[in-house]
C-alpha atoms as a PDB file:
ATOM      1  CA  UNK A   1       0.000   0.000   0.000  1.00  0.00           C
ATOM      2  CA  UNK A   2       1.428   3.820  -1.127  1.00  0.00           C
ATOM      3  CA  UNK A   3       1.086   6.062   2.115  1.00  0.00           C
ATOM      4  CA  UNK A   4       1.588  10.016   1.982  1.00  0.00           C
ATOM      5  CA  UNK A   5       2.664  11.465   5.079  1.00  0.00           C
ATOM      6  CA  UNK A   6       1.270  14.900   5.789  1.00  0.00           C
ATOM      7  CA  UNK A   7       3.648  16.563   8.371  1.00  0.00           C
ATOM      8  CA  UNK A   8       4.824  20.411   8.900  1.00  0.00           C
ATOM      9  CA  UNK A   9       8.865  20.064   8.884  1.00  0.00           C
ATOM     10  CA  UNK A  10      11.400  18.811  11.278  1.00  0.00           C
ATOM     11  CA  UNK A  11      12.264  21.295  14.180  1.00  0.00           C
ATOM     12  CA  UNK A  12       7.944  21.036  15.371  1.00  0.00           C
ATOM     13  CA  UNK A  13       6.559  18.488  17.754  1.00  0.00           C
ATOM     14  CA  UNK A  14       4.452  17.334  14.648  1.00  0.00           C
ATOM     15  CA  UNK A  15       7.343  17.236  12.577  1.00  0.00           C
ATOM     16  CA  UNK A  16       9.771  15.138  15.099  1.00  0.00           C
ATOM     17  CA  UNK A  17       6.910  12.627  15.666  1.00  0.00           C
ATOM     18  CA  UNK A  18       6.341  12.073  12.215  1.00  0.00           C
ATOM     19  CA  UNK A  19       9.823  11.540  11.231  1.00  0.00           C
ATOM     20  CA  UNK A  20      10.342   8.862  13.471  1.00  0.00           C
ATOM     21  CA  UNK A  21       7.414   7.045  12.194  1.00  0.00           C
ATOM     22  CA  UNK A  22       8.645   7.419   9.147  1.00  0.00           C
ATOM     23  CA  UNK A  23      10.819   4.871   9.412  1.00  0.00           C
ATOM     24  CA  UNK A  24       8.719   2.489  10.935  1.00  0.00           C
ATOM     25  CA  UNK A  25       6.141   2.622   8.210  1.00  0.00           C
ATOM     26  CA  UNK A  26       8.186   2.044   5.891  1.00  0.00           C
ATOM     27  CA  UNK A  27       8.424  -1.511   7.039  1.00  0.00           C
ATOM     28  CA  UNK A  28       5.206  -1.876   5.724  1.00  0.00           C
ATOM     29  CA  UNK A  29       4.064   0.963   3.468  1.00  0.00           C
ATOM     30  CA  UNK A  30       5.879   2.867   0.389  1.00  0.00           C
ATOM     31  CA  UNK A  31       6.023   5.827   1.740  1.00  0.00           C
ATOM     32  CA  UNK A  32       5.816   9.934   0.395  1.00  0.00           C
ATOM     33  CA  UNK A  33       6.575  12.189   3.126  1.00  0.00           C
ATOM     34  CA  UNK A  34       4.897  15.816   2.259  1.00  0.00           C
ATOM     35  CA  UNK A  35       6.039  18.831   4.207  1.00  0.00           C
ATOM     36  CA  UNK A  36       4.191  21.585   4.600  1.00  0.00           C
ATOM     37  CA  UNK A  37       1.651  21.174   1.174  1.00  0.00           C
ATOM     38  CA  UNK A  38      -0.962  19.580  -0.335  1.00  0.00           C
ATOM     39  CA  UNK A  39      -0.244  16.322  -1.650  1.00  0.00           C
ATOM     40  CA  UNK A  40      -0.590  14.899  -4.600  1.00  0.00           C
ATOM     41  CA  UNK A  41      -3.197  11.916  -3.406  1.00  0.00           C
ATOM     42  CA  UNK A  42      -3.602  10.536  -6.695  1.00  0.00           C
ATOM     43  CA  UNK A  43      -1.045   8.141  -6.120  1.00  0.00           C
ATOM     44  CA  UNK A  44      -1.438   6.882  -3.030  1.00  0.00           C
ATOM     45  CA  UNK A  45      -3.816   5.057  -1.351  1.00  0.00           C
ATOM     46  CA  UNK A  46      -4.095   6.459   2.147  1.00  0.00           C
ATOM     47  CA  UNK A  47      -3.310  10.080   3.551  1.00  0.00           C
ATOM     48  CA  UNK A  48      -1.874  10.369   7.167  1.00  0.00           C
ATOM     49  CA  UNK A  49      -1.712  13.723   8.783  1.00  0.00           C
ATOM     50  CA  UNK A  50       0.244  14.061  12.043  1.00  0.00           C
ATOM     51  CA  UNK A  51      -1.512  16.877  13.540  1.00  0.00           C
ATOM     52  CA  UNK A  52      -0.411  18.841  16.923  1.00  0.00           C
ATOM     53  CA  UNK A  53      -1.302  22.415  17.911  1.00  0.00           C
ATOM     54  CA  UNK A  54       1.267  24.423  16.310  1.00  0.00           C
ATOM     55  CA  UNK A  55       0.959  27.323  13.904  1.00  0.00           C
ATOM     56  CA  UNK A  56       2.872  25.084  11.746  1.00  0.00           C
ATOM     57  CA  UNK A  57       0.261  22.450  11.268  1.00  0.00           C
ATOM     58  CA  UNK A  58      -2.529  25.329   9.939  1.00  0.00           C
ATOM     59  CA  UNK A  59      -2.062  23.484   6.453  1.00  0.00           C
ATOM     60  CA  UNK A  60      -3.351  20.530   7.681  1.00  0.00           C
ATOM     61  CA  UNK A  61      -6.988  22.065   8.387  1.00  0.00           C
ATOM     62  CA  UNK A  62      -7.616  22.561   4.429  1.00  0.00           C
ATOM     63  CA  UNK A  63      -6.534  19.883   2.943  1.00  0.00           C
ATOM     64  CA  UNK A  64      -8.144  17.025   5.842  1.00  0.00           C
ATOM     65  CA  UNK A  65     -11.214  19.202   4.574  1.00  0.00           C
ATOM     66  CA  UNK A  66     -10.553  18.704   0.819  1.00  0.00           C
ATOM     67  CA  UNK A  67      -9.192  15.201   0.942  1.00  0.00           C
ATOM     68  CA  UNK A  68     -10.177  13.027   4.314  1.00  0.00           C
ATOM     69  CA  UNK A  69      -7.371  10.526   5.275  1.00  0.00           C
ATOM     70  CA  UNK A  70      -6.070   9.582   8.576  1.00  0.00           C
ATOM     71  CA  UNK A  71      -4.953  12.104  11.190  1.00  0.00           C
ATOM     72  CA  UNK A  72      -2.941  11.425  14.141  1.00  0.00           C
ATOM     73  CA  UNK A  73      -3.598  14.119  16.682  1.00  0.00           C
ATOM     74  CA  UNK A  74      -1.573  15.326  19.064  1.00  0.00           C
ATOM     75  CA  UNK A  75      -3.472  17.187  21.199  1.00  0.00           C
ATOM     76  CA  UNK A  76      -6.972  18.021  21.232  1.00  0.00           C
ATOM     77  CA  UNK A  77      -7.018  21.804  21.689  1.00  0.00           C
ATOM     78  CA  UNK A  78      -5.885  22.993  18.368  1.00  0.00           C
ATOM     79  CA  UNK A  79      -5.783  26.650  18.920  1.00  0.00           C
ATOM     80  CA  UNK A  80      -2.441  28.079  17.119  1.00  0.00           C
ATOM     81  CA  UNK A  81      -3.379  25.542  14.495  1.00  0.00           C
ATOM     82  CA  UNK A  82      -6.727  27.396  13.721  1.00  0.00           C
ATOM     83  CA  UNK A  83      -5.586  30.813  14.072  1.00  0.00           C
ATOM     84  CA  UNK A  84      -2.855  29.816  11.440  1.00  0.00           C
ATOM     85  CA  UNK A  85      -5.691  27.893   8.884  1.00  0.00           C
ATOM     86  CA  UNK A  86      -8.494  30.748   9.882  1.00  0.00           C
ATOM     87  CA  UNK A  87      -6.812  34.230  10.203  1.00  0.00           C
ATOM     88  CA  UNK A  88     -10.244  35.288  10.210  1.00  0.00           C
ATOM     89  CA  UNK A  89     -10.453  34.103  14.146  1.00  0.00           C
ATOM     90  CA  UNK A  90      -7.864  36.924  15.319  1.00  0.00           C
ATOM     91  CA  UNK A  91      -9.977  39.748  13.754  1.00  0.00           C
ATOM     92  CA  UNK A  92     -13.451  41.211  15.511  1.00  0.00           C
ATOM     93  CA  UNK A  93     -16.662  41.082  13.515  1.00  0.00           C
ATOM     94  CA  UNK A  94     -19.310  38.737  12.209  1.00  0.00           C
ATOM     95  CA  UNK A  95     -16.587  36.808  10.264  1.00  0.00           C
ATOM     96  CA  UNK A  96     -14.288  36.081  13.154  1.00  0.00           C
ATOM     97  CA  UNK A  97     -17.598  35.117  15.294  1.00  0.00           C
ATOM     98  CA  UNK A  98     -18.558  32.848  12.653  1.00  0.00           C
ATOM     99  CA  UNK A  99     -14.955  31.146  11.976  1.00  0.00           C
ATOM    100  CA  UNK A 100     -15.020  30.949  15.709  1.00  0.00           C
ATOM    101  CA  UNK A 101     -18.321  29.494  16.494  1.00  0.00           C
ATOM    102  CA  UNK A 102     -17.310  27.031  13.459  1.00  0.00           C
ATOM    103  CA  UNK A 103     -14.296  25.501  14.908  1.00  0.00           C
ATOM    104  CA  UNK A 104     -15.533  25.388  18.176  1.00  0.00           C
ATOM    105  CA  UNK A 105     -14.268  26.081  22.018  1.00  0.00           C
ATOM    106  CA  UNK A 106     -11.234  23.754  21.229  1.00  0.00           C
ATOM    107  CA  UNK A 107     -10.474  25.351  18.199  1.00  0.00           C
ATOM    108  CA  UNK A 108     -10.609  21.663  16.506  1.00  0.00           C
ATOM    109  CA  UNK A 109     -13.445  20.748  14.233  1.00  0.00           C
ATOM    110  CA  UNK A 110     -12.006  21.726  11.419  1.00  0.00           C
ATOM    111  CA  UNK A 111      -9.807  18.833  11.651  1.00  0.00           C
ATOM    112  CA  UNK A 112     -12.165  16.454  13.847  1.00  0.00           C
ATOM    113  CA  UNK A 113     -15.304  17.052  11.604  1.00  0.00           C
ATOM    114  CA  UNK A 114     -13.800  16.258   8.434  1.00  0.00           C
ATOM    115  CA  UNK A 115     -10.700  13.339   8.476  1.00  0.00           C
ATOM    116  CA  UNK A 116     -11.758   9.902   7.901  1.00  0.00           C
ATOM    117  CA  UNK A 117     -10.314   8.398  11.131  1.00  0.00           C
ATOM    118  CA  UNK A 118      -7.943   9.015  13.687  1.00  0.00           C
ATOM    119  CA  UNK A 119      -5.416   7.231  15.624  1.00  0.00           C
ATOM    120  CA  UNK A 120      -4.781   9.208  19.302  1.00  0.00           C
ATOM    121  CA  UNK A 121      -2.429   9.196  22.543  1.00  0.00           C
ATOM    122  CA  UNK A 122      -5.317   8.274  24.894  1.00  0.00           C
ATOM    123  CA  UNK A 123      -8.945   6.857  25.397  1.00  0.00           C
ATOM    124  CA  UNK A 124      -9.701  10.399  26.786  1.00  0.00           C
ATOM    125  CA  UNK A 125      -9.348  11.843  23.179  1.00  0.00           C
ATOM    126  CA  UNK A 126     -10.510   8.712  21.551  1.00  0.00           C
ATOM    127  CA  UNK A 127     -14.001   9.385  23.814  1.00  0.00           C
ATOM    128  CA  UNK A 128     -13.943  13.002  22.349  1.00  0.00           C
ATOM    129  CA  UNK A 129     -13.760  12.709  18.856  1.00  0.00           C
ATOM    130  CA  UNK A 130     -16.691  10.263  19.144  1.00  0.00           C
ATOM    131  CA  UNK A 131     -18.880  12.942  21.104  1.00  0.00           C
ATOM    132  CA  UNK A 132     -17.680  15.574  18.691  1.00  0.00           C
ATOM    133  CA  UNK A 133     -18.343  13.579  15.768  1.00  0.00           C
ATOM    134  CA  UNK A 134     -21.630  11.572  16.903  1.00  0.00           C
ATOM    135  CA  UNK A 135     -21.376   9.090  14.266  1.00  0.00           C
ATOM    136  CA  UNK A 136     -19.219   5.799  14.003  1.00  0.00           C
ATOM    137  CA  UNK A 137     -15.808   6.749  13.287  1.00  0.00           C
ATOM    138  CA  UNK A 138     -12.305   4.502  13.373  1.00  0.00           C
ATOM    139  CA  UNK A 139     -10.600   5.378  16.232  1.00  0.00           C
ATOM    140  CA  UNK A 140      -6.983   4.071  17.174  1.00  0.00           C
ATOM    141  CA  UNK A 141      -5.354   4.820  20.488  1.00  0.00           C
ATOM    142  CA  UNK A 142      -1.848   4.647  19.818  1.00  0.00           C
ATOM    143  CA  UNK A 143      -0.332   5.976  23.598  1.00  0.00           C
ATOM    144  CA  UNK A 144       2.420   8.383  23.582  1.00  0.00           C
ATOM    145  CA  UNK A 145       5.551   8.341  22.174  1.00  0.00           C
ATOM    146  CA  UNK A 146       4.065   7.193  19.320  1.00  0.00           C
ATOM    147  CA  UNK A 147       5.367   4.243  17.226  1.00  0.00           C
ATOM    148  CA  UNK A 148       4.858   2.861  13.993  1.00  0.00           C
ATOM    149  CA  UNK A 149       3.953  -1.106  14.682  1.00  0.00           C
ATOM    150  CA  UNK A 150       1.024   0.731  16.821  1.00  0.00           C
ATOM    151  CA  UNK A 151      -0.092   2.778  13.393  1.00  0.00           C
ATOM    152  CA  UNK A 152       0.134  -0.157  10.474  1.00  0.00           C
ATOM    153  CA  UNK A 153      -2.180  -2.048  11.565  1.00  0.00           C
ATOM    154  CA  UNK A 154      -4.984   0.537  12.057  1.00  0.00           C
ATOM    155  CA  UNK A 155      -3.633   2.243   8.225  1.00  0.00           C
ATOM    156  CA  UNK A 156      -4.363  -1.282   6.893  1.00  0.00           C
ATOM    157  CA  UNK A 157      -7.714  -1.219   8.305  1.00  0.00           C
ATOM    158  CA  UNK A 158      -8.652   1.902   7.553  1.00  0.00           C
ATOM    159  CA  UNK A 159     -11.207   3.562   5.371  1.00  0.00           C
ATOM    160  CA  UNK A 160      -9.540   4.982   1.918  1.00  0.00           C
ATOM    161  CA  UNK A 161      -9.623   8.545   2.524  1.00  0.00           C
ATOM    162  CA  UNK A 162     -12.827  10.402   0.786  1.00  0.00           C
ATOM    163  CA  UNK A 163     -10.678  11.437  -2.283  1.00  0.00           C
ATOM    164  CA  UNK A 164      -9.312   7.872  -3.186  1.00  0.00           C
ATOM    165  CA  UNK A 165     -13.509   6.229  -2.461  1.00  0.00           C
ATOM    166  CA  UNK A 166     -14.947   9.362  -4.966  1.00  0.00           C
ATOM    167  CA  UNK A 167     -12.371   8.784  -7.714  1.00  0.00           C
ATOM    168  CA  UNK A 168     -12.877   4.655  -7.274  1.00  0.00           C
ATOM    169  CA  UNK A 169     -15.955   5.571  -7.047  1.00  0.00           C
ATOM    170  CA  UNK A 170     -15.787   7.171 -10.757  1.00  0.00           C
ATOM    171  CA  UNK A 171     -13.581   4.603 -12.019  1.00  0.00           C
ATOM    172  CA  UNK A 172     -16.529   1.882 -10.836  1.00  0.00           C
ATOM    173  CA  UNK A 173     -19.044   3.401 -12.586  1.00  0.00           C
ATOM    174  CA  UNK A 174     -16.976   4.443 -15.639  1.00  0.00           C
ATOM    175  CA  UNK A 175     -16.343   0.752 -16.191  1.00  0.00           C
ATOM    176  CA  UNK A 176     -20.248  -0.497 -15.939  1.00  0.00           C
ATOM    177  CA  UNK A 177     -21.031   2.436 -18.525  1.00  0.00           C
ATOM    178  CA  UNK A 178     -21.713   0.980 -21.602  1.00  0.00           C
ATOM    179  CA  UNK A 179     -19.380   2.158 -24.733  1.00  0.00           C
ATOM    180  CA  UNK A 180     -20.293   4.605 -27.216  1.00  0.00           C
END
Protein backbone atom coordinates (compact mmCIF):
# COMPACT_ATOMS: atom_id res chain seq x y z
CA UNK A 1 0.00 0.00 0.00
CA UNK A 2 1.43 3.82 -1.13
CA UNK A 3 1.09 6.06 2.11
CA UNK A 4 1.59 10.02 1.98
CA UNK A 5 2.66 11.46 5.08
CA UNK A 6 1.27 14.90 5.79
CA UNK A 7 3.65 16.56 8.37
CA UNK A 8 4.82 20.41 8.90
CA UNK A 9 8.87 20.06 8.88
CA UNK A 10 11.40 18.81 11.28
CA UNK A 11 12.26 21.29 14.18
CA UNK A 12 7.94 21.04 15.37
CA UNK A 13 6.56 18.49 17.75
CA UNK A 14 4.45 17.33 14.65
CA UNK A 15 7.34 17.24 12.58
CA UNK A 16 9.77 15.14 15.10
CA UNK A 17 6.91 12.63 15.67
CA UNK A 18 6.34 12.07 12.21
CA UNK A 19 9.82 11.54 11.23
CA UNK A 20 10.34 8.86 13.47
CA UNK A 21 7.41 7.05 12.19
CA UNK A 22 8.65 7.42 9.15
CA UNK A 23 10.82 4.87 9.41
CA UNK A 24 8.72 2.49 10.94
CA UNK A 25 6.14 2.62 8.21
CA UNK A 26 8.19 2.04 5.89
CA UNK A 27 8.42 -1.51 7.04
CA UNK A 28 5.21 -1.88 5.72
CA UNK A 29 4.06 0.96 3.47
CA UNK A 30 5.88 2.87 0.39
CA UNK A 31 6.02 5.83 1.74
CA UNK A 32 5.82 9.93 0.40
CA UNK A 33 6.57 12.19 3.13
CA UNK A 34 4.90 15.82 2.26
CA UNK A 35 6.04 18.83 4.21
CA UNK A 36 4.19 21.58 4.60
CA UNK A 37 1.65 21.17 1.17
CA UNK A 38 -0.96 19.58 -0.34
CA UNK A 39 -0.24 16.32 -1.65
CA UNK A 40 -0.59 14.90 -4.60
CA UNK A 41 -3.20 11.92 -3.41
CA UNK A 42 -3.60 10.54 -6.70
CA UNK A 43 -1.05 8.14 -6.12
CA UNK A 44 -1.44 6.88 -3.03
CA UNK A 45 -3.82 5.06 -1.35
CA UNK A 46 -4.10 6.46 2.15
CA UNK A 47 -3.31 10.08 3.55
CA UNK A 48 -1.87 10.37 7.17
CA UNK A 49 -1.71 13.72 8.78
CA UNK A 50 0.24 14.06 12.04
CA UNK A 51 -1.51 16.88 13.54
CA UNK A 52 -0.41 18.84 16.92
CA UNK A 53 -1.30 22.41 17.91
CA UNK A 54 1.27 24.42 16.31
CA UNK A 55 0.96 27.32 13.90
CA UNK A 56 2.87 25.08 11.75
CA UNK A 57 0.26 22.45 11.27
CA UNK A 58 -2.53 25.33 9.94
CA UNK A 59 -2.06 23.48 6.45
CA UNK A 60 -3.35 20.53 7.68
CA UNK A 61 -6.99 22.07 8.39
CA UNK A 62 -7.62 22.56 4.43
CA UNK A 63 -6.53 19.88 2.94
CA UNK A 64 -8.14 17.02 5.84
CA UNK A 65 -11.21 19.20 4.57
CA UNK A 66 -10.55 18.70 0.82
CA UNK A 67 -9.19 15.20 0.94
CA UNK A 68 -10.18 13.03 4.31
CA UNK A 69 -7.37 10.53 5.27
CA UNK A 70 -6.07 9.58 8.58
CA UNK A 71 -4.95 12.10 11.19
CA UNK A 72 -2.94 11.43 14.14
CA UNK A 73 -3.60 14.12 16.68
CA UNK A 74 -1.57 15.33 19.06
CA UNK A 75 -3.47 17.19 21.20
CA UNK A 76 -6.97 18.02 21.23
CA UNK A 77 -7.02 21.80 21.69
CA UNK A 78 -5.89 22.99 18.37
CA UNK A 79 -5.78 26.65 18.92
CA UNK A 80 -2.44 28.08 17.12
CA UNK A 81 -3.38 25.54 14.49
CA UNK A 82 -6.73 27.40 13.72
CA UNK A 83 -5.59 30.81 14.07
CA UNK A 84 -2.85 29.82 11.44
CA UNK A 85 -5.69 27.89 8.88
CA UNK A 86 -8.49 30.75 9.88
CA UNK A 87 -6.81 34.23 10.20
CA UNK A 88 -10.24 35.29 10.21
CA UNK A 89 -10.45 34.10 14.15
CA UNK A 90 -7.86 36.92 15.32
CA UNK A 91 -9.98 39.75 13.75
CA UNK A 92 -13.45 41.21 15.51
CA UNK A 93 -16.66 41.08 13.52
CA UNK A 94 -19.31 38.74 12.21
CA UNK A 95 -16.59 36.81 10.26
CA UNK A 96 -14.29 36.08 13.15
CA UNK A 97 -17.60 35.12 15.29
CA UNK A 98 -18.56 32.85 12.65
CA UNK A 99 -14.95 31.15 11.98
CA UNK A 100 -15.02 30.95 15.71
CA UNK A 101 -18.32 29.49 16.49
CA UNK A 102 -17.31 27.03 13.46
CA UNK A 103 -14.30 25.50 14.91
CA UNK A 104 -15.53 25.39 18.18
CA UNK A 105 -14.27 26.08 22.02
CA UNK A 106 -11.23 23.75 21.23
CA UNK A 107 -10.47 25.35 18.20
CA UNK A 108 -10.61 21.66 16.51
CA UNK A 109 -13.45 20.75 14.23
CA UNK A 110 -12.01 21.73 11.42
CA UNK A 111 -9.81 18.83 11.65
CA UNK A 112 -12.16 16.45 13.85
CA UNK A 113 -15.30 17.05 11.60
CA UNK A 114 -13.80 16.26 8.43
CA UNK A 115 -10.70 13.34 8.48
CA UNK A 116 -11.76 9.90 7.90
CA UNK A 117 -10.31 8.40 11.13
CA UNK A 118 -7.94 9.01 13.69
CA UNK A 119 -5.42 7.23 15.62
CA UNK A 120 -4.78 9.21 19.30
CA UNK A 121 -2.43 9.20 22.54
CA UNK A 122 -5.32 8.27 24.89
CA UNK A 123 -8.95 6.86 25.40
CA UNK A 124 -9.70 10.40 26.79
CA UNK A 125 -9.35 11.84 23.18
CA UNK A 126 -10.51 8.71 21.55
CA UNK A 127 -14.00 9.39 23.81
CA UNK A 128 -13.94 13.00 22.35
CA UNK A 129 -13.76 12.71 18.86
CA UNK A 130 -16.69 10.26 19.14
CA UNK A 131 -18.88 12.94 21.10
CA UNK A 132 -17.68 15.57 18.69
CA UNK A 133 -18.34 13.58 15.77
CA UNK A 134 -21.63 11.57 16.90
CA UNK A 135 -21.38 9.09 14.27
CA UNK A 136 -19.22 5.80 14.00
CA UNK A 137 -15.81 6.75 13.29
CA UNK A 138 -12.31 4.50 13.37
CA UNK A 139 -10.60 5.38 16.23
CA UNK A 140 -6.98 4.07 17.17
CA UNK A 141 -5.35 4.82 20.49
CA UNK A 142 -1.85 4.65 19.82
CA UNK A 143 -0.33 5.98 23.60
CA UNK A 144 2.42 8.38 23.58
CA UNK A 145 5.55 8.34 22.17
CA UNK A 146 4.06 7.19 19.32
CA UNK A 147 5.37 4.24 17.23
CA UNK A 148 4.86 2.86 13.99
CA UNK A 149 3.95 -1.11 14.68
CA UNK A 150 1.02 0.73 16.82
CA UNK A 151 -0.09 2.78 13.39
CA UNK A 152 0.13 -0.16 10.47
CA UNK A 153 -2.18 -2.05 11.56
CA UNK A 154 -4.98 0.54 12.06
CA UNK A 155 -3.63 2.24 8.22
CA UNK A 156 -4.36 -1.28 6.89
CA UNK A 157 -7.71 -1.22 8.30
CA UNK A 158 -8.65 1.90 7.55
CA UNK A 159 -11.21 3.56 5.37
CA UNK A 160 -9.54 4.98 1.92
CA UNK A 161 -9.62 8.55 2.52
CA UNK A 162 -12.83 10.40 0.79
CA UNK A 163 -10.68 11.44 -2.28
CA UNK A 164 -9.31 7.87 -3.19
CA UNK A 165 -13.51 6.23 -2.46
CA UNK A 166 -14.95 9.36 -4.97
CA UNK A 167 -12.37 8.78 -7.71
CA UNK A 168 -12.88 4.66 -7.27
CA UNK A 169 -15.96 5.57 -7.05
CA UNK A 170 -15.79 7.17 -10.76
CA UNK A 171 -13.58 4.60 -12.02
CA UNK A 172 -16.53 1.88 -10.84
CA UNK A 173 -19.04 3.40 -12.59
CA UNK A 174 -16.98 4.44 -15.64
CA UNK A 175 -16.34 0.75 -16.19
CA UNK A 176 -20.25 -0.50 -15.94
CA UNK A 177 -21.03 2.44 -18.52
CA UNK A 178 -21.71 0.98 -21.60
CA UNK A 179 -19.38 2.16 -24.73
CA UNK A 180 -20.29 4.61 -27.22
Amino acid sequence: MRLVLVTPPRGTRAGEVAAGLAEGLLEAFEVTVCEAREPSWRDHDQILHVVADEAECGFVAPIARRLGGTVLLLDWDLGRLALAAYPELAGPGIRGRLRAWREGPARNRGIVRFADAFLVPDERMRAAILRERNAPTPVGVVGLPVHASACIGFLERSPHPRCRRVSLLKALSDARRPPG
